[in-house]
N, C-alpha and C. Protein backbone atom coordinates (compact mmCIF):
# COMPACT_ATOMS: atom_id res chain seq x y z
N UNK A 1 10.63 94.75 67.31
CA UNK A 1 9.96 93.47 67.33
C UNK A 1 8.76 93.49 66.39
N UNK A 2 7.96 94.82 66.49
CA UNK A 2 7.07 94.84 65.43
C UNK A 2 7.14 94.63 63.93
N UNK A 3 8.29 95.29 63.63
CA UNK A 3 9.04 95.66 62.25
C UNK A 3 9.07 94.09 62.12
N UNK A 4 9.80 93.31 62.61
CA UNK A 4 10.50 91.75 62.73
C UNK A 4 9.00 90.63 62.41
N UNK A 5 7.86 91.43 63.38
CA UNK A 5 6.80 90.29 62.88
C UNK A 5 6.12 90.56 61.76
N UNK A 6 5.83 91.81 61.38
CA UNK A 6 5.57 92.38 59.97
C UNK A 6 6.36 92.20 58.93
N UNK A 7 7.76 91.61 58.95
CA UNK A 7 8.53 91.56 57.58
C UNK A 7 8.12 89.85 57.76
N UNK A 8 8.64 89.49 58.92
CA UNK A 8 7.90 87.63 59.02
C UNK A 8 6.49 87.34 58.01
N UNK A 9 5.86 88.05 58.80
CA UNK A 9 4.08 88.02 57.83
C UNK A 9 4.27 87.70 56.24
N UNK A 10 4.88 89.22 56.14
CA UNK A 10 5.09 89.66 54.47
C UNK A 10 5.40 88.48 54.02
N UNK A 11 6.79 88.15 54.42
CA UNK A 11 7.47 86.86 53.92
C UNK A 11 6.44 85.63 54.04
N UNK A 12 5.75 85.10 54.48
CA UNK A 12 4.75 84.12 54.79
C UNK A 12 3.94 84.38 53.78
N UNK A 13 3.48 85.44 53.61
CA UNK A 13 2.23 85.83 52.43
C UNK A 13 2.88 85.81 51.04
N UNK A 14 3.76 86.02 50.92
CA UNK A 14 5.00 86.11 49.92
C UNK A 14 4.99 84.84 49.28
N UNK A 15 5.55 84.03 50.29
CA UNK A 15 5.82 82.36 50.10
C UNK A 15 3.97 81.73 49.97
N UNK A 16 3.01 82.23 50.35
CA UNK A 16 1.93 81.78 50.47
C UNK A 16 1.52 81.84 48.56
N UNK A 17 1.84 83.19 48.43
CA UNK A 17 1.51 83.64 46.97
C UNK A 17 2.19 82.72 45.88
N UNK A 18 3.40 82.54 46.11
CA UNK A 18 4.40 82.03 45.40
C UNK A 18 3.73 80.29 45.25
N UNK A 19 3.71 80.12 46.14
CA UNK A 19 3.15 78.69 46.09
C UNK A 19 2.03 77.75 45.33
N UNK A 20 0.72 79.26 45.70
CA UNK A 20 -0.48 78.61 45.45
C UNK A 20 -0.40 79.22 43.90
N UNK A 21 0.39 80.23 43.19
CA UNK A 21 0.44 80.21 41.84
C UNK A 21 0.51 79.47 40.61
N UNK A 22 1.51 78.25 40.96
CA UNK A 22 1.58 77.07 39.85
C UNK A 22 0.06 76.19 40.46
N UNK A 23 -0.23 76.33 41.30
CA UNK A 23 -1.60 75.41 41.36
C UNK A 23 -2.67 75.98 40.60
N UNK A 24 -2.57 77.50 40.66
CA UNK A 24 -3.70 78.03 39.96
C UNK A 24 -3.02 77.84 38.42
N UNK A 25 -2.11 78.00 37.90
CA UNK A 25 -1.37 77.81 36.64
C UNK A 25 -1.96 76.24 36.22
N UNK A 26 -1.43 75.34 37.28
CA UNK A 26 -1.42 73.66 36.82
C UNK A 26 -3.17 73.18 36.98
N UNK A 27 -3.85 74.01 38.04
CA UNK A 27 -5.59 73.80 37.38
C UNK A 27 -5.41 74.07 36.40
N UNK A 28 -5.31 75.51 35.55
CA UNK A 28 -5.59 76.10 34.71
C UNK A 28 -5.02 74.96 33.15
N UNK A 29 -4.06 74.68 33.64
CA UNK A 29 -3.53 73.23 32.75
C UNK A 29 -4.19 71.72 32.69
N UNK A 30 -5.24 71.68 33.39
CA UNK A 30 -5.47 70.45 33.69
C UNK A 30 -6.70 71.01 33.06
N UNK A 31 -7.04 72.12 32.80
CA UNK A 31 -8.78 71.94 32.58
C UNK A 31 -8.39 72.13 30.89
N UNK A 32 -7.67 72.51 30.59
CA UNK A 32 -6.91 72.44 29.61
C UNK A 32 -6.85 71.54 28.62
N UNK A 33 -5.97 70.29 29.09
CA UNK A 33 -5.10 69.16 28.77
C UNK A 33 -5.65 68.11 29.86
N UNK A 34 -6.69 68.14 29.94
CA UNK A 34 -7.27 66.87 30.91
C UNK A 34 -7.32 65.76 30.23
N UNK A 35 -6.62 64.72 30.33
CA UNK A 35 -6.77 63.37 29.81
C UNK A 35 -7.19 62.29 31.16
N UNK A 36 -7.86 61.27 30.79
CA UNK A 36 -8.48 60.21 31.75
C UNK A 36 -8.92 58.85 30.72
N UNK A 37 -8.12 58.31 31.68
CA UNK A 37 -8.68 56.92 31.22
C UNK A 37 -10.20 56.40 30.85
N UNK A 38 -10.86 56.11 30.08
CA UNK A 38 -12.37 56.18 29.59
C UNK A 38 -12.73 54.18 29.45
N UNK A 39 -13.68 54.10 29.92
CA UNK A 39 -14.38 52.76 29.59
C UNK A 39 -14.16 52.25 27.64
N UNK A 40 -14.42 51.48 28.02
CA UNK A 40 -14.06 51.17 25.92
C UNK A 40 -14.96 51.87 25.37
N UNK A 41 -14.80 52.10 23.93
CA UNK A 41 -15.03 52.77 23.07
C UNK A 41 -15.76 54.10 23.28
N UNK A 42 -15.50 55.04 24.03
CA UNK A 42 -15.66 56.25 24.54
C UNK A 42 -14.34 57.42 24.20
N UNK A 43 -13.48 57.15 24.12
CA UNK A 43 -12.03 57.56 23.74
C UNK A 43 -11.27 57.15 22.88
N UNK A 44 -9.98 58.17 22.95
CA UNK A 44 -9.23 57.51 21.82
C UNK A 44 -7.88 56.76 22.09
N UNK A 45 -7.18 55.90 21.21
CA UNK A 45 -5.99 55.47 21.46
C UNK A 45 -4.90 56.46 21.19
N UNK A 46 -4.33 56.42 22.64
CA UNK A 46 -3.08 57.64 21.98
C UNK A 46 -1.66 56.45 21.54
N UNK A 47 -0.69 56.65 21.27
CA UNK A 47 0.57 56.19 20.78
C UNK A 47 0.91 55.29 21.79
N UNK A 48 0.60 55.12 22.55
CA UNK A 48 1.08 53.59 23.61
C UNK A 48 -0.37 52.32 23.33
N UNK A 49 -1.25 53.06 22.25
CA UNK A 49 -2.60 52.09 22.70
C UNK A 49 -3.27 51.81 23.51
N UNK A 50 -3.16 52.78 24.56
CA UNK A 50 -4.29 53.11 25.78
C UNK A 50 -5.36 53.61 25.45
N UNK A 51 -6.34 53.53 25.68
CA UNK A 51 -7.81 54.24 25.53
C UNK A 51 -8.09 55.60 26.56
N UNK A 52 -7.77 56.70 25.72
CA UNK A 52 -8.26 58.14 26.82
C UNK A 52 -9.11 58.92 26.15
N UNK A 53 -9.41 60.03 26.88
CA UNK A 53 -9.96 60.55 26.68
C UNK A 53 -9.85 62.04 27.17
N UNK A 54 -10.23 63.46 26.22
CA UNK A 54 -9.33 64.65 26.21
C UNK A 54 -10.91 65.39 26.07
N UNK A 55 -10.93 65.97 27.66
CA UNK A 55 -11.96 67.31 27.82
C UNK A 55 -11.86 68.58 26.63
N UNK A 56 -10.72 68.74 26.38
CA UNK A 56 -10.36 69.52 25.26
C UNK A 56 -9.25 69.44 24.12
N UNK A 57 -9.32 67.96 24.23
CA UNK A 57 -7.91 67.44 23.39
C UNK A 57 -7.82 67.34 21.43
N UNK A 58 -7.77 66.43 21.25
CA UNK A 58 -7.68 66.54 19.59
C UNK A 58 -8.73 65.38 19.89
N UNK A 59 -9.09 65.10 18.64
CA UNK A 59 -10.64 64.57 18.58
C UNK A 59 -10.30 64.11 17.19
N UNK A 60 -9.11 63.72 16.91
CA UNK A 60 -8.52 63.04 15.36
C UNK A 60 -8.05 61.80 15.90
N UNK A 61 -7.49 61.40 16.67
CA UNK A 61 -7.24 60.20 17.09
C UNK A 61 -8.11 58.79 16.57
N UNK A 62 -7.37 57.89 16.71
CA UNK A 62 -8.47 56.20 16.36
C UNK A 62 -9.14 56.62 17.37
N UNK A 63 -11.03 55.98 17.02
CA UNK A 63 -11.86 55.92 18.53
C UNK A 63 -11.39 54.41 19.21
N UNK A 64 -11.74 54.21 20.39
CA UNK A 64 -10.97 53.02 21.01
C UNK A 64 -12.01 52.03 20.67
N UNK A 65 -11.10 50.98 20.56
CA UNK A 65 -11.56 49.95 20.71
C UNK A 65 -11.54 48.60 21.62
N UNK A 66 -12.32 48.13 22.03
CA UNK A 66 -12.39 47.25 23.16
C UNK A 66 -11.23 46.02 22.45
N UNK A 67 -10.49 45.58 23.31
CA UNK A 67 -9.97 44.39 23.02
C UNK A 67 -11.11 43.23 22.75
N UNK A 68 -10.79 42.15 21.81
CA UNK A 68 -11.51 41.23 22.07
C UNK A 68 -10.97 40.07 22.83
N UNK A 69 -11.70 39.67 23.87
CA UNK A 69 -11.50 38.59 24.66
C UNK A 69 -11.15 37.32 23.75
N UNK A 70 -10.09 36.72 24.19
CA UNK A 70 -9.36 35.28 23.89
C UNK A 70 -10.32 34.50 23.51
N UNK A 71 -11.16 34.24 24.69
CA UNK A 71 -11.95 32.86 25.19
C UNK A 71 -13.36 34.01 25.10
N UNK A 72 -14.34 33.92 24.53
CA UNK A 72 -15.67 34.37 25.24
C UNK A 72 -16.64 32.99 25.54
N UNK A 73 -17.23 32.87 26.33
CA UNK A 73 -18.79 31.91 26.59
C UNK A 73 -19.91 32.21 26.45
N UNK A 74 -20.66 31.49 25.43
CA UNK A 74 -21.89 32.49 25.53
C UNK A 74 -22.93 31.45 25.87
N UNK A 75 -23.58 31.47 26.90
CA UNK A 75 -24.47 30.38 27.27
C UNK A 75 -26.05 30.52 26.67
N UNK A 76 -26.22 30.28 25.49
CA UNK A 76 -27.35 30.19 24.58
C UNK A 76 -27.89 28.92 25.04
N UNK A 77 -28.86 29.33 26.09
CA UNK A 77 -30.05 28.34 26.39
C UNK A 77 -31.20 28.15 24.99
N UNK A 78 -30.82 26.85 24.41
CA UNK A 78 -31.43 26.34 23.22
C UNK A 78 -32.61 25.59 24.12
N UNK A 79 -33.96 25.29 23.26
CA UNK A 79 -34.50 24.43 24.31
C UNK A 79 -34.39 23.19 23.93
N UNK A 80 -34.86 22.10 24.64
CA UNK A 80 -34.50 20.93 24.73
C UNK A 80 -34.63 20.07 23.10
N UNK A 81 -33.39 19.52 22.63
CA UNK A 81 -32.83 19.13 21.77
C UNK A 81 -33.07 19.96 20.09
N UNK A 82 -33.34 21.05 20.38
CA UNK A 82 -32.85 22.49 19.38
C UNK A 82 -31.53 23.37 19.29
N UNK A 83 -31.29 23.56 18.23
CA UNK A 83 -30.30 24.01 17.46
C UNK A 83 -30.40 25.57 16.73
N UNK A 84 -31.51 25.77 16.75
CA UNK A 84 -31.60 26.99 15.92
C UNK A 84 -31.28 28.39 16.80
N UNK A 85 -31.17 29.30 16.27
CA UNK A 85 -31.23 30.73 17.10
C UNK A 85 -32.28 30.79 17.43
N UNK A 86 -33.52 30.70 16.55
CA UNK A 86 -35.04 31.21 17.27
C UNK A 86 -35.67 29.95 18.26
N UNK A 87 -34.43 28.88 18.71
CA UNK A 87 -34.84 28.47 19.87
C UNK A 87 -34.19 28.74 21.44
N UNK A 88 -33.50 29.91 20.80
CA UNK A 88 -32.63 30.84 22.19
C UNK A 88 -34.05 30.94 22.82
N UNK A 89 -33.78 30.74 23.90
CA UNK A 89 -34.78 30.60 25.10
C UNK A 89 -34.42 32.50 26.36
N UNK A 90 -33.16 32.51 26.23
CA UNK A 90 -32.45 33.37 26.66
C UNK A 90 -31.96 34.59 25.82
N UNK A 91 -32.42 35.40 25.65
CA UNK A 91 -32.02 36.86 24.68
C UNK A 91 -31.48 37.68 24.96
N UNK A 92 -31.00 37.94 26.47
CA UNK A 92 -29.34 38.57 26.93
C UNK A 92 -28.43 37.54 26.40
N UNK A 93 -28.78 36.63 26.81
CA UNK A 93 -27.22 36.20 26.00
C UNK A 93 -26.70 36.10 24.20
N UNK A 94 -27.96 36.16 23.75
CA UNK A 94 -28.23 36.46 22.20
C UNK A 94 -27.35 38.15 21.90
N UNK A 95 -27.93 39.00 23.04
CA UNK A 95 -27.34 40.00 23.21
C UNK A 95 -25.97 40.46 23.48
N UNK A 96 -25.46 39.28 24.33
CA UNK A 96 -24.08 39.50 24.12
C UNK A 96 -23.35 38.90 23.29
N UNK A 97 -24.02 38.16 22.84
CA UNK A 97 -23.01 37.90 21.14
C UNK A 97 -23.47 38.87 20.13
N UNK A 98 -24.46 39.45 20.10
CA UNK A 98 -24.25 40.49 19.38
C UNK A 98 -23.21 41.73 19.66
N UNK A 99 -23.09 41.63 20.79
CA UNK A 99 -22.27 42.77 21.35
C UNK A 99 -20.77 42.01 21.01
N UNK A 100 -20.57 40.77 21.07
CA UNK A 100 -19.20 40.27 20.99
C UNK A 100 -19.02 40.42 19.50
N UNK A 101 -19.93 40.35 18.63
CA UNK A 101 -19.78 40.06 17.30
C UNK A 101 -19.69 41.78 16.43
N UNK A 102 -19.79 42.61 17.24
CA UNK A 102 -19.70 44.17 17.30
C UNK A 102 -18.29 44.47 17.35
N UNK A 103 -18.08 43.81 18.49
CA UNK A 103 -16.52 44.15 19.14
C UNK A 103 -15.73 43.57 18.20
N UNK A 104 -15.75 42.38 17.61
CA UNK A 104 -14.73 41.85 16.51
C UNK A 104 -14.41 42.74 15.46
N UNK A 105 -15.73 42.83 14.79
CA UNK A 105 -15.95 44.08 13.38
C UNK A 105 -15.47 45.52 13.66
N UNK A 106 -15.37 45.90 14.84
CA UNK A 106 -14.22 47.07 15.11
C UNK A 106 -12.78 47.04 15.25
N UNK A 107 -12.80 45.71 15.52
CA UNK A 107 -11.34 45.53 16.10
C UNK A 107 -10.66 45.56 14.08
N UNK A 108 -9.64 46.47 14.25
CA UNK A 108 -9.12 46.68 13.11
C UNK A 108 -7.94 45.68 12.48
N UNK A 109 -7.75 44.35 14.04
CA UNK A 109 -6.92 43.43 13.07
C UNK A 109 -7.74 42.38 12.77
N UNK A 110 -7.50 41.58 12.20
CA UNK A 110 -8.32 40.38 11.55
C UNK A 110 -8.25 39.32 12.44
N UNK A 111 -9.55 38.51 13.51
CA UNK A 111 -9.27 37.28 14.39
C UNK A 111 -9.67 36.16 13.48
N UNK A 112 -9.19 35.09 14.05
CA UNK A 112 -9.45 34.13 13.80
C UNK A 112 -10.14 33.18 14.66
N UNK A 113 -11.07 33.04 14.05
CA UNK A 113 -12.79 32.56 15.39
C UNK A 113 -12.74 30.87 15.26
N UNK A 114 -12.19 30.60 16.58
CA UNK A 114 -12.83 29.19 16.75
C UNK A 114 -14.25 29.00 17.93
N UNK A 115 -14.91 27.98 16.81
CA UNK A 115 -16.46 27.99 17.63
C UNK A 115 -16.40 26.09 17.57
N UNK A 116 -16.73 26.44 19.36
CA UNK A 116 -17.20 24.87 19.86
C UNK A 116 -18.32 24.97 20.62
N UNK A 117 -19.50 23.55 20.25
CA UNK A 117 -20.55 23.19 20.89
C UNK A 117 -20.42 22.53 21.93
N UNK A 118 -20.93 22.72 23.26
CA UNK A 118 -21.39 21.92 24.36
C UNK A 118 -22.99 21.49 24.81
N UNK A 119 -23.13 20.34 25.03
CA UNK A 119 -25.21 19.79 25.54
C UNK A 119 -24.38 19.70 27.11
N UNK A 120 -25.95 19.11 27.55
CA UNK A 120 -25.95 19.34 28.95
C UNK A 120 -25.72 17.28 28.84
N UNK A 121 -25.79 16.34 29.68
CA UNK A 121 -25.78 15.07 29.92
C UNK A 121 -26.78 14.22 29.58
N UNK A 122 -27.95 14.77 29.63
CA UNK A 122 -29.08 13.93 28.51
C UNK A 122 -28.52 13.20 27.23
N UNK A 123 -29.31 11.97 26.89
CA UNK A 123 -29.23 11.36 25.61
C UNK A 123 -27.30 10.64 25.32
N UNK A 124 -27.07 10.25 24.20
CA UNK A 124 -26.09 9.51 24.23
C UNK A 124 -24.96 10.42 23.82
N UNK A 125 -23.38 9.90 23.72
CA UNK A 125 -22.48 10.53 23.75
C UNK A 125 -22.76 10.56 22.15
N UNK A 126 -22.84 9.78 21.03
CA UNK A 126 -22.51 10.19 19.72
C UNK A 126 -23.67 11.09 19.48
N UNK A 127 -25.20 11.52 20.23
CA UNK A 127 -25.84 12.24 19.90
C UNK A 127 -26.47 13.63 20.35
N UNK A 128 -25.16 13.74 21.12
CA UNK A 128 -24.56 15.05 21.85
C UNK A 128 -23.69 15.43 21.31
N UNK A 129 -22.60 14.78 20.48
CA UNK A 129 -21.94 15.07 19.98
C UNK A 129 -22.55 16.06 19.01
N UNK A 130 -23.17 15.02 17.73
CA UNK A 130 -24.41 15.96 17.08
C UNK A 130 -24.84 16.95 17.15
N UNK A 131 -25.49 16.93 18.17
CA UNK A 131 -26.12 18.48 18.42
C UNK A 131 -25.25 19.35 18.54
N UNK A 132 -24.11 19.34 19.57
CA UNK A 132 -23.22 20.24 19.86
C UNK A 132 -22.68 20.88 18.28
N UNK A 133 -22.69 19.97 17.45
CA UNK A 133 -22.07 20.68 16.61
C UNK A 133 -22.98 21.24 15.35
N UNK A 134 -24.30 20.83 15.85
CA UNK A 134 -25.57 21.72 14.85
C UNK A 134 -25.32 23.12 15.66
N UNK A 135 -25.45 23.32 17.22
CA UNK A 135 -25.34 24.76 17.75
C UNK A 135 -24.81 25.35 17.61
N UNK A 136 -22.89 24.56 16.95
CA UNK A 136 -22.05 25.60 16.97
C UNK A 136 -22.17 26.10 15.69
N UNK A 137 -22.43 25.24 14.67
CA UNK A 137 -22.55 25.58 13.49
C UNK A 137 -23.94 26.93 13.42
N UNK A 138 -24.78 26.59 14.00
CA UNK A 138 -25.54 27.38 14.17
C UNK A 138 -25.28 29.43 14.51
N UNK A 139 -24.24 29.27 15.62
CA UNK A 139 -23.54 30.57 15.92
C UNK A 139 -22.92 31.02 14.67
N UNK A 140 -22.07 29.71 14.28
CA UNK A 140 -21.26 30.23 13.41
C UNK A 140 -22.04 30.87 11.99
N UNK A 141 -22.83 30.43 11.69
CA UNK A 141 -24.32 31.05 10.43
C UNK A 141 -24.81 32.28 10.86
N UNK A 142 -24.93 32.46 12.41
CA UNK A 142 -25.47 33.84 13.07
C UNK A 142 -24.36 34.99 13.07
N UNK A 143 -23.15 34.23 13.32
CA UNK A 143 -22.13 35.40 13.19
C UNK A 143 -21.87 35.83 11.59
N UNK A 144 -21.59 34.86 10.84
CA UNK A 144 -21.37 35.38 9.43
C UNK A 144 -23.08 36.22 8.74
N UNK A 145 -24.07 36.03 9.42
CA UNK A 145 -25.26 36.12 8.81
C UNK A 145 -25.12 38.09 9.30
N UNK A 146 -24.15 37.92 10.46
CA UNK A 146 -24.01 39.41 11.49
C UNK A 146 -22.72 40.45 10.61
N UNK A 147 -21.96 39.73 9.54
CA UNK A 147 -20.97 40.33 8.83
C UNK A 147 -19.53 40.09 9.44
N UNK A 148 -19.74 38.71 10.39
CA UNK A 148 -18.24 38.47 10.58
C UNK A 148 -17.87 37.57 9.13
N UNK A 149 -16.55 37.71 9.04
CA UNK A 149 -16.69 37.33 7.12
C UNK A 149 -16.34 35.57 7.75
N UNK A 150 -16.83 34.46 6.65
CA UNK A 150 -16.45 33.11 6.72
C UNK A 150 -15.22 32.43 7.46
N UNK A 151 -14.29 33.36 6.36
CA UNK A 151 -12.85 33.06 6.14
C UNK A 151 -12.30 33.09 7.89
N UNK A 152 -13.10 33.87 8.56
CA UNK A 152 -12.46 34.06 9.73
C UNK A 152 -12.70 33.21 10.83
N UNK A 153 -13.68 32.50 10.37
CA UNK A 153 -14.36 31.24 11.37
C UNK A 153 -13.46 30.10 10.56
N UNK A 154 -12.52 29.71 11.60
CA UNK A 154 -11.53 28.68 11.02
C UNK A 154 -11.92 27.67 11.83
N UNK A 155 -12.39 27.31 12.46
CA UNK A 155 -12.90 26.03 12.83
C UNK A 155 -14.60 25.84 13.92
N UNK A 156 -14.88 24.86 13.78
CA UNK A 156 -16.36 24.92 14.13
C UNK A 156 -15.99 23.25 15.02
N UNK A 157 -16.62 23.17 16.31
CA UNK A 157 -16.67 22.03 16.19
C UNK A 157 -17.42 21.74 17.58
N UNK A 158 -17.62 20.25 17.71
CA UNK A 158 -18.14 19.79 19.16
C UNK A 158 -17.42 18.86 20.61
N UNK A 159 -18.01 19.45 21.52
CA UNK A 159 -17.50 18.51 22.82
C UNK A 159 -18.90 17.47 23.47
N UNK A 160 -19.56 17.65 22.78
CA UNK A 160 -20.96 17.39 23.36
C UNK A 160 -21.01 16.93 24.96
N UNK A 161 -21.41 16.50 25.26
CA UNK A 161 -21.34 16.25 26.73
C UNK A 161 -19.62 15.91 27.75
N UNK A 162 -18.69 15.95 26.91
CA UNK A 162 -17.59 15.73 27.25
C UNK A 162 -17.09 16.79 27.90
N UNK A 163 -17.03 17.83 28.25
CA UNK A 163 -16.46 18.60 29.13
C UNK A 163 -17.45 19.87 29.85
N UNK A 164 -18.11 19.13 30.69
CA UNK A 164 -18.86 19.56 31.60
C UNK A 164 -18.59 20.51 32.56
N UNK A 165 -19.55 21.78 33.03
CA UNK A 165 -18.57 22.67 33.32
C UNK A 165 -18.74 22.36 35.22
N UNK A 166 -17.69 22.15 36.09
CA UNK A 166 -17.82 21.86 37.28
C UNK A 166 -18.97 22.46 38.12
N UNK A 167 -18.67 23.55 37.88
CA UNK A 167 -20.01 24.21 39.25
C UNK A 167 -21.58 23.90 38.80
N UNK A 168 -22.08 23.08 37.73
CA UNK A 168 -23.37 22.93 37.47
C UNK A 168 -23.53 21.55 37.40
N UNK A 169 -24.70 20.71 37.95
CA UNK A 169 -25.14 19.94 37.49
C UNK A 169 -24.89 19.35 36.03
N UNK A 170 -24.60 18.13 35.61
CA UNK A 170 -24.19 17.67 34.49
C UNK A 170 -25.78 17.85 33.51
N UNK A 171 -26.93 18.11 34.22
CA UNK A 171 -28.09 18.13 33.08
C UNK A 171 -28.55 19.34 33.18
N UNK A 172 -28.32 20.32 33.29
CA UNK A 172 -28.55 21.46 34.13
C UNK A 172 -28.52 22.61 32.70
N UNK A 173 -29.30 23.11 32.42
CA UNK A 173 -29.30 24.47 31.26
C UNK A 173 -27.79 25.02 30.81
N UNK A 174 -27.60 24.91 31.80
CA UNK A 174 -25.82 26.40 32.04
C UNK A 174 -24.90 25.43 31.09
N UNK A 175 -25.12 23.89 31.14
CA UNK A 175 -24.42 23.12 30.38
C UNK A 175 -24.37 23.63 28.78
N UNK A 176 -25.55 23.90 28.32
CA UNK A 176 -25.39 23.88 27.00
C UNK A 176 -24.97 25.46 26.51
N UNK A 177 -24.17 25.34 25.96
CA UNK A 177 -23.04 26.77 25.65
C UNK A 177 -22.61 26.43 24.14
N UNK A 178 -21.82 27.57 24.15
CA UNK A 178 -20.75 27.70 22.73
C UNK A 178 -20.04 28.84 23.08
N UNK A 179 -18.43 28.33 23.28
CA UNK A 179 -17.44 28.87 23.28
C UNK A 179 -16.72 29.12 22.25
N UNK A 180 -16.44 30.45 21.98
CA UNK A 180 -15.69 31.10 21.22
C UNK A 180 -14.17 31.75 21.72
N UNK A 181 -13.59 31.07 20.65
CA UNK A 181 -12.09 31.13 20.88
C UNK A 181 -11.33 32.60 19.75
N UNK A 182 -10.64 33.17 19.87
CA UNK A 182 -10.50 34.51 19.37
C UNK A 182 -9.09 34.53 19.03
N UNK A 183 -8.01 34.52 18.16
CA UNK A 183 -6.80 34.95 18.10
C UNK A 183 -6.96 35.58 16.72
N UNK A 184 -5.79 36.30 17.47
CA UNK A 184 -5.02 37.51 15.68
C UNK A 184 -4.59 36.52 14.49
N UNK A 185 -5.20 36.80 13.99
CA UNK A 185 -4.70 36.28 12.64
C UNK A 185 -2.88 36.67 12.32
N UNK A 186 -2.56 35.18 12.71
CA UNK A 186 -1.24 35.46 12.34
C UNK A 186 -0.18 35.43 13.30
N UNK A 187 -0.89 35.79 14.45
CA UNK A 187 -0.52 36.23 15.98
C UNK A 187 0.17 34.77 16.58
């Protein structure tokens, strides 16, 4: 009976050994060949166009690049009946069009930028119209002034008070925006 629980053991320790070996093998592979999905532009695109990233991988790869969003909004609080950039009232959001206007100039295919103006409900419809389309024109001078090239801003234009965004008050700051529209050239 002794013999019987001592060859049992063996065999247990046996199978114990056997087991935990490819784990120490497949760590030993993982610290290796560790790939992980990475936030944008932190990694690289491998052959499916995923963005990863390699603890010890090849470091030749494209660096990633963020997709650019379709639709962006950028709510550039102008102050009351101004048009210019240096009447951005708000400079995070100045900030994220710089950051959007970053993300284009990496992106390695060519978009095609449509820019529209929105006012808040003040003043008349033909002179909302107006403005809306001094602001957009305005972005659009800030982006090319930023090295997005002309050619790529294919249209500029205004909604002025005509499409108001539901959750705000019709006179309300959040109203006055410029939306940028984004497709592949060609796409």
């Amino acid at each position: 009976m002794r013999k019987q629980k001592q060859t049992s053991f063996l065999a247990s320790l046996a199978m114990a050994v056997a087991l935990s070996a490819p784990l120490a093998v497949q760590a030993d592979y993982m610290e290796d060949h560790f790939w992980s999905a990475q936030p944008e532009g932190t990694g690289w695109v491998n052959s499916s166009g995923e963005c990863w990233q390699s603890i010890h991988g090849p470091d030749t790869l494209e660096p990633c690049v963020a997709p650019v969003p379709e639709e962006f909004t950028v709510r550039l609080n102008f102050e009351f009946d101004k048009y210019r950039i240096e009447n951005v009232v708000n400079d995070s959001e100045l900030q994220r069009l710089d950051d959007y206007i970053a993300n284009v100039k990496a992106t390695p295919t060519r978009e095609e930028i449509s820019i529209t103006g929105h006012t808040d409900a003040k003043g008349s419809d033909e002179y909302n119209m107006e403005l809306g389309m001094r602001r957009a024109e305005t972005v659009r001078d800030y982006m090319v002034s930023q090295g997005i090239p002309a050619s790529d801003i294919v249209s500029v234009e205004s909604r002025g008070k005509r499409e108001m965004l539901p959750d705000f008050d019709i006179f309300s700051l959040d109203q006055r925006r410029v939306k940028i529209r984004s497709n592949v050239a060609g796409g």
